[in-house]
N, C-alpha and C. Protein backbone atom coordinates (compact mmCIF):
# COMPACT_ATOMS: atom_id res chain seq x y z
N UNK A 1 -36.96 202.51 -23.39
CA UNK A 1 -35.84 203.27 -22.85
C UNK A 1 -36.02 203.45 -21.35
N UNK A 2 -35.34 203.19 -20.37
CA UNK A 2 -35.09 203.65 -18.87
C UNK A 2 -34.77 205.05 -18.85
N UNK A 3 -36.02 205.78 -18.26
CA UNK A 3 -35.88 206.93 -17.84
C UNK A 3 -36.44 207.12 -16.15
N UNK A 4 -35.65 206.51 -15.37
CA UNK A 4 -36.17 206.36 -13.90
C UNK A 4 -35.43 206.79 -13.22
N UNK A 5 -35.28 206.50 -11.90
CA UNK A 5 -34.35 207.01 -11.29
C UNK A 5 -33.95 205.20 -10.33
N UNK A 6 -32.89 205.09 -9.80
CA UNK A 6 -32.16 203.74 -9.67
C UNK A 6 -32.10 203.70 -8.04
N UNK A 7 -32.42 202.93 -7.54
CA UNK A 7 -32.15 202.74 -6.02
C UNK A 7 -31.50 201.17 -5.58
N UNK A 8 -29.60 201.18 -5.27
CA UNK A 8 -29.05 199.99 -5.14
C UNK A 8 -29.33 198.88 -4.71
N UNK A 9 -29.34 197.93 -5.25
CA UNK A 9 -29.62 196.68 -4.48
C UNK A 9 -28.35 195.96 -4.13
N UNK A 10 -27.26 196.02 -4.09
CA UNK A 10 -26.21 195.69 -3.74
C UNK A 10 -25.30 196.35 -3.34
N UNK A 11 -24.12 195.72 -2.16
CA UNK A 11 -23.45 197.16 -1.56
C UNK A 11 -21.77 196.73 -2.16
N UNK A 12 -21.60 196.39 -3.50
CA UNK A 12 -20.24 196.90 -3.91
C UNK A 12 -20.69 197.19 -5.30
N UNK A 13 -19.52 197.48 -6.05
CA UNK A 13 -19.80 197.86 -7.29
C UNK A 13 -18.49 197.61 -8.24
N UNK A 14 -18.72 196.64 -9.42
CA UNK A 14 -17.15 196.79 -10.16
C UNK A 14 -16.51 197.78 -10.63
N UNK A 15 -17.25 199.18 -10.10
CA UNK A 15 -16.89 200.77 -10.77
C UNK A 15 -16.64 201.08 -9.63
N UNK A 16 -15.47 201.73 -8.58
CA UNK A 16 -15.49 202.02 -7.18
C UNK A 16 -15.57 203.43 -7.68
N UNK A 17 -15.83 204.37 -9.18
CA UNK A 17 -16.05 205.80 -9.33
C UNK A 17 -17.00 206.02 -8.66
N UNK A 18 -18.37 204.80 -9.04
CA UNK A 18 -19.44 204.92 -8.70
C UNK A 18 -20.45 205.75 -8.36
N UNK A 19 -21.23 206.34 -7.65
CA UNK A 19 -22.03 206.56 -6.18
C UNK A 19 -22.90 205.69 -6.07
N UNK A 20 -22.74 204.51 -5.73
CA UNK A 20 -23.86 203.40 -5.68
C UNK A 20 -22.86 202.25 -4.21
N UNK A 21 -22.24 202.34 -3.37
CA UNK A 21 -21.66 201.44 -2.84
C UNK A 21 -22.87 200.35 -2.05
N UNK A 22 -23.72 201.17 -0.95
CA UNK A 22 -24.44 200.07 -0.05
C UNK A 22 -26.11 200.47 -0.70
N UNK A 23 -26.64 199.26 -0.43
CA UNK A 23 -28.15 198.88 -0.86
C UNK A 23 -29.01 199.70 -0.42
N UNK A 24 -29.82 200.48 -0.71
CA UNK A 24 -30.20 201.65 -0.46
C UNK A 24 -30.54 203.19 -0.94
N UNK A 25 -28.60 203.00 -1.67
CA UNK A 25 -28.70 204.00 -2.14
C UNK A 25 -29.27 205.08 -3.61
N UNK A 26 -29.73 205.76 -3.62
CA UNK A 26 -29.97 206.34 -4.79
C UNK A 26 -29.05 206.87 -5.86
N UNK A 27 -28.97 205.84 -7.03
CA UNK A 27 -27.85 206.01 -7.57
C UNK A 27 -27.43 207.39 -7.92
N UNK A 28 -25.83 207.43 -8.00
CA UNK A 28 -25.46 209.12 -8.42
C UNK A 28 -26.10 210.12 -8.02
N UNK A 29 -27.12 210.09 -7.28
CA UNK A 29 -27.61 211.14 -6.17
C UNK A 29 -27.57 210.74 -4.90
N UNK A 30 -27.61 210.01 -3.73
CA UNK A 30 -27.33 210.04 -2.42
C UNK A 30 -27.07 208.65 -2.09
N UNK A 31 -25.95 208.84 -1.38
CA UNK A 31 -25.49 207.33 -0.87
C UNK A 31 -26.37 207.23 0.32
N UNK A 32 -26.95 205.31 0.47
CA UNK A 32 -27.05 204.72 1.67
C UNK A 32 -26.42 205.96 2.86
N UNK A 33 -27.18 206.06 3.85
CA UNK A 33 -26.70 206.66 5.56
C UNK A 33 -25.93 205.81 6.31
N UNK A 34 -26.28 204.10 5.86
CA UNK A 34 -26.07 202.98 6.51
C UNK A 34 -25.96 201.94 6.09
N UNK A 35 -25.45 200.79 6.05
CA UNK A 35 -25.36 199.12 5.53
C UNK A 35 -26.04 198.94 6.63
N UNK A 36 -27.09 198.34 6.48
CA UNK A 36 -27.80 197.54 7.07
C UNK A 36 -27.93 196.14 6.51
N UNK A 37 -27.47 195.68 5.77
CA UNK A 37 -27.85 194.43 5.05
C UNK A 37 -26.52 194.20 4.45
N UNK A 38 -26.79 192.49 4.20
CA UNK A 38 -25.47 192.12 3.43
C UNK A 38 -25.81 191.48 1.98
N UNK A 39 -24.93 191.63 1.03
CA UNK A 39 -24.65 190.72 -0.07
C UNK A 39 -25.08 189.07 0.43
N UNK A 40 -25.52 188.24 -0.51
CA UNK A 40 -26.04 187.14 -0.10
C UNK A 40 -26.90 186.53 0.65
N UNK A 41 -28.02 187.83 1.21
CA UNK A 41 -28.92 187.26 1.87
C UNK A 41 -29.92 188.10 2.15
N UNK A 42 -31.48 187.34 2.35
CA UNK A 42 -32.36 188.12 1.96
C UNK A 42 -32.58 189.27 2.75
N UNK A 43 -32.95 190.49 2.49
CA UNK A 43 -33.32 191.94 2.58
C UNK A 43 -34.49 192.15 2.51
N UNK A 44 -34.91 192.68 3.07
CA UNK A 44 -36.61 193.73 2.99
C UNK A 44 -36.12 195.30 2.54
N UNK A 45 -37.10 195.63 1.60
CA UNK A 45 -36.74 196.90 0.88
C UNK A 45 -37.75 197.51 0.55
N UNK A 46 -38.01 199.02 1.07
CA UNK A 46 -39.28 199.79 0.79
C UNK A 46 -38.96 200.64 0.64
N UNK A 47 -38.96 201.22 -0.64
CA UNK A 47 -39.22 202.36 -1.64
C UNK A 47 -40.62 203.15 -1.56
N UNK A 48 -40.35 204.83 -1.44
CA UNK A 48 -41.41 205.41 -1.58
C UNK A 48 -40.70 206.76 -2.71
N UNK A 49 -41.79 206.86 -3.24
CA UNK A 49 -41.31 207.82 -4.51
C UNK A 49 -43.10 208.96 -4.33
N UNK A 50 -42.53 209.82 -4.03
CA UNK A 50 -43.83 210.80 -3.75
C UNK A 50 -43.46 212.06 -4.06
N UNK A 51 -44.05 213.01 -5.53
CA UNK A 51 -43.13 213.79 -6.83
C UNK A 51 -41.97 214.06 -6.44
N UNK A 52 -41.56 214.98 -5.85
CA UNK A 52 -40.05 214.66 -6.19
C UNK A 52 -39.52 214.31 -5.13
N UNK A 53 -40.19 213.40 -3.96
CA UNK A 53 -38.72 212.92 -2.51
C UNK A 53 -39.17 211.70 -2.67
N UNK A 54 -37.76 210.76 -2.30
CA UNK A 54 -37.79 209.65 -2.86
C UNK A 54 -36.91 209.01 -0.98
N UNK A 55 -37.49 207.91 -0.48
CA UNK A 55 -37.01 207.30 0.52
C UNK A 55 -37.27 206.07 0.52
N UNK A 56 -36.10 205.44 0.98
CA UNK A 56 -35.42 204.08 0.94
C UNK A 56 -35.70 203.49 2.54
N UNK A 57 -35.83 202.03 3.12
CA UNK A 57 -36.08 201.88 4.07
C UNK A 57 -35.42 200.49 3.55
N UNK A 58 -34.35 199.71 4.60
CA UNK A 58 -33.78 198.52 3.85
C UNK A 58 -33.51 197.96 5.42
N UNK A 59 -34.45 196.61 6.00
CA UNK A 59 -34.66 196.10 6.70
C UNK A 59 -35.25 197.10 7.34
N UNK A 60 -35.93 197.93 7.09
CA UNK A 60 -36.78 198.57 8.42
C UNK A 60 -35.96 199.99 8.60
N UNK A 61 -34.54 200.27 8.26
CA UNK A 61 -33.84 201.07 8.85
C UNK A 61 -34.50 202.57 7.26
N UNK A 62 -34.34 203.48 7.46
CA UNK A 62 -34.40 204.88 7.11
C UNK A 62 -32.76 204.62 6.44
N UNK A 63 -32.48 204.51 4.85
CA UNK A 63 -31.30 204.71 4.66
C UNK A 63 -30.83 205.52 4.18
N UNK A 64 -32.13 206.44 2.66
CA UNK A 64 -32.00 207.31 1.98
C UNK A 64 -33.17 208.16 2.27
N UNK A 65 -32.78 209.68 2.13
CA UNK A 65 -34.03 210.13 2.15
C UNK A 65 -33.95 211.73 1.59
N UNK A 66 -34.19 211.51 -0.18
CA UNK A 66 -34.25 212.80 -0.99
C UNK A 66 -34.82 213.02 -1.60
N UNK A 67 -34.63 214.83 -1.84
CA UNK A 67 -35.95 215.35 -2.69
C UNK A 67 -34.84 215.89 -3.88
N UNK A 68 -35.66 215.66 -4.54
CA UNK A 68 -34.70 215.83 -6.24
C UNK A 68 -35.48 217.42 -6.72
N UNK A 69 -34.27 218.59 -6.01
CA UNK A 69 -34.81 219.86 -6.31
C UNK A 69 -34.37 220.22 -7.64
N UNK A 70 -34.29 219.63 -8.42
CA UNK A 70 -33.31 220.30 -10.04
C UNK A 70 -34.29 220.54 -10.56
N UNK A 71 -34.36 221.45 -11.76
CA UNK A 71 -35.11 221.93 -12.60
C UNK A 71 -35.95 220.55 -13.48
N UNK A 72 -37.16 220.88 -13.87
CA UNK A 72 -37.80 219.27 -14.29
C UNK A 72 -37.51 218.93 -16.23
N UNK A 73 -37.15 217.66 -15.97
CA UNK A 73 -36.63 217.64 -17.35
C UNK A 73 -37.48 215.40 -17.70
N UNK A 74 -37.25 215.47 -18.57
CA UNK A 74 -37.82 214.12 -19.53
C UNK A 74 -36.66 213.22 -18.63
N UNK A 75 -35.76 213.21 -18.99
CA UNK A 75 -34.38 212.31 -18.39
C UNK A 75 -33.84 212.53 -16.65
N UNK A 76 -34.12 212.29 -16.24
CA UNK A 76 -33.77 212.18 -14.86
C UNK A 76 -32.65 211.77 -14.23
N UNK A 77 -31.50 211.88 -15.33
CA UNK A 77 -30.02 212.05 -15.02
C UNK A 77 -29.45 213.65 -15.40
N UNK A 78 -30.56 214.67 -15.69
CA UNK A 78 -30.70 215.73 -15.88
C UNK A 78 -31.20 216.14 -15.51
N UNK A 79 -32.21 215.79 -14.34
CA UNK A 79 -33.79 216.71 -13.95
C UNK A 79 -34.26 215.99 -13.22
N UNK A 80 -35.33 216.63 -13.15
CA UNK A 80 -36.29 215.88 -11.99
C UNK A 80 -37.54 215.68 -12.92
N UNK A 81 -37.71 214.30 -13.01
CA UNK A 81 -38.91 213.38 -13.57
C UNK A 81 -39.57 212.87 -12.41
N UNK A 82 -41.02 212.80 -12.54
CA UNK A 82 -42.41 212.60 -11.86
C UNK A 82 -43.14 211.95 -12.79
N UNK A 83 -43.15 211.75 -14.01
CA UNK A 83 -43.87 211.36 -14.77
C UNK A 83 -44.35 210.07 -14.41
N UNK A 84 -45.37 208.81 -14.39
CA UNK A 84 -44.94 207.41 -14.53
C UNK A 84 -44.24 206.83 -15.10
N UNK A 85 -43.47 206.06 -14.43
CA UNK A 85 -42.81 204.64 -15.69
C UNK A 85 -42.45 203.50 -15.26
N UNK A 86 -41.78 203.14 -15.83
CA UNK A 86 -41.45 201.14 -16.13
C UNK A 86 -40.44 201.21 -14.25
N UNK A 87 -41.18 200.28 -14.12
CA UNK A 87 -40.14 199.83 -12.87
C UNK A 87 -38.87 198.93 -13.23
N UNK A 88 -37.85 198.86 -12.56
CA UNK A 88 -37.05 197.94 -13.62
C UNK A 88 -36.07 197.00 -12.01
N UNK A 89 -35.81 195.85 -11.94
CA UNK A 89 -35.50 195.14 -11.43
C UNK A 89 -34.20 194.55 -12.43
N UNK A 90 -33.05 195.01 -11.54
CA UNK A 90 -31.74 194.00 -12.46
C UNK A 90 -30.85 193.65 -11.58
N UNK A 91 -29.52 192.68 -12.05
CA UNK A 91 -28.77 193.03 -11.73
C UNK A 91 -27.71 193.88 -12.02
N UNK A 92 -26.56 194.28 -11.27
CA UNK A 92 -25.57 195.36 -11.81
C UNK A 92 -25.04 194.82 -13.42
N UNK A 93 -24.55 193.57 -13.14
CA UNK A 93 -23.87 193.23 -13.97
C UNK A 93 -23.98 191.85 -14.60
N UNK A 94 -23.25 191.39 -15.62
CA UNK A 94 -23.23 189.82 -15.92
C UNK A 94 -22.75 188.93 -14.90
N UNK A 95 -22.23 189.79 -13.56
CA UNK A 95 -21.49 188.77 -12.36
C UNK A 95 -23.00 188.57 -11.38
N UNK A 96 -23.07 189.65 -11.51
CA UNK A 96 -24.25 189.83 -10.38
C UNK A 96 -25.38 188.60 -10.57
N UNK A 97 -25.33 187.90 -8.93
CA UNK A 97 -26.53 186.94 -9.56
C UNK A 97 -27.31 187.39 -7.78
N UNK A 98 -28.90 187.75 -8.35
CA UNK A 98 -30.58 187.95 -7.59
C UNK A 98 -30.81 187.41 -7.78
N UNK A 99 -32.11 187.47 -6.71
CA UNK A 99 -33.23 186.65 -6.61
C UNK A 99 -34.44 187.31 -6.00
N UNK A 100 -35.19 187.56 -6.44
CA UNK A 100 -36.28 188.46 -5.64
C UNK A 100 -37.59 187.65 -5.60
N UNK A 101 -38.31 187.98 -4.50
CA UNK A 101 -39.38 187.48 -3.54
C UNK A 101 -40.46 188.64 -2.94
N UNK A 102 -41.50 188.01 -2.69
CA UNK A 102 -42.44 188.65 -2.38
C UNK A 102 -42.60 190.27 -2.51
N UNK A 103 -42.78 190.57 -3.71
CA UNK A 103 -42.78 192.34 -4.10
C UNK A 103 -44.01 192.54 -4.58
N UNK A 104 -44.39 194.03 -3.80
CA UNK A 104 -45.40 194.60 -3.75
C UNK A 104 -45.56 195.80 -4.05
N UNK A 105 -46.23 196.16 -4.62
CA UNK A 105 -46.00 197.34 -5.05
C UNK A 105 -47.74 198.36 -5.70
N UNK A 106 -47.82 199.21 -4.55
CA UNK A 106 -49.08 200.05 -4.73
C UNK A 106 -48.88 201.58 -4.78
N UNK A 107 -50.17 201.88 -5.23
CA UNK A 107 -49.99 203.62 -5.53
C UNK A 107 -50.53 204.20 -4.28
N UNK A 108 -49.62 205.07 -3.88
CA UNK A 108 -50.65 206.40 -2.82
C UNK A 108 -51.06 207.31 -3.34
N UNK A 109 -51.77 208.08 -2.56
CA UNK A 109 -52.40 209.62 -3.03
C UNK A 109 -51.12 210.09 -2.65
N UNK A 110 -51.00 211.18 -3.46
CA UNK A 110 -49.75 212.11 -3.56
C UNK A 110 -50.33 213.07 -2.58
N UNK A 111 -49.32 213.93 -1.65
CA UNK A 111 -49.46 215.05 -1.46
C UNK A 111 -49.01 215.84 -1.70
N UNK A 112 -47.89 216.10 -2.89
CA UNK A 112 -47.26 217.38 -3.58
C UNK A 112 -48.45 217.90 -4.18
């Protein structure tokens, strides 16, 4: 089961209800600040998740940058989860076609 929290990799969406428009953003909690990047071509993307503030950096630029103050709950479309889990790489949809490259991915010492 996906219990994570979602950070966009693409800047449209076939739902314009959304909150997910530009790459960056943290889904249904904070839109991209900025498009810095386009659909169809490669991006640099650095995610930091440190307990509960979570910041986005997409080509270098500062796009997102939040702390998930809600009460702490298992599901994290309800709460604020810290727990570990599954990283998940997709696309939006059956249209959506990725490609991902050189990903890295290490643990820091927390300071919460």
């Amino acid at each position: 089961e996906m219990m994570g929290y979602e950070s966009q990799i693409q800047n449209g969406s076939p739902n314009p209800k959304e909150l997910m428009p530009r790459t960056g953003s943290i889904v249904r909690r904070q839109l991209a600040r900025s498009l810095v990047s386009g659909d169809f071509e490669w991006t640099a993307k650095t995610i930091i998740a440190e307990g509960p503030h979570m910041a986005v950096w997409v080509n270098g630029y500062l796009v997102s940058d939040w702390i998930d103050r809600r009460k702490t709950d298992a599901n994290p479309r309800r709460g604020l989860r810290t727990d570990p889990g599954t990283i998940i790489l997709q696309g939006h949809d059956a249209a959506t076609e990725i490609t991902f490259r050189d990903i890295h991915i290490g643990e820091m010492k927390s300071r919460w």
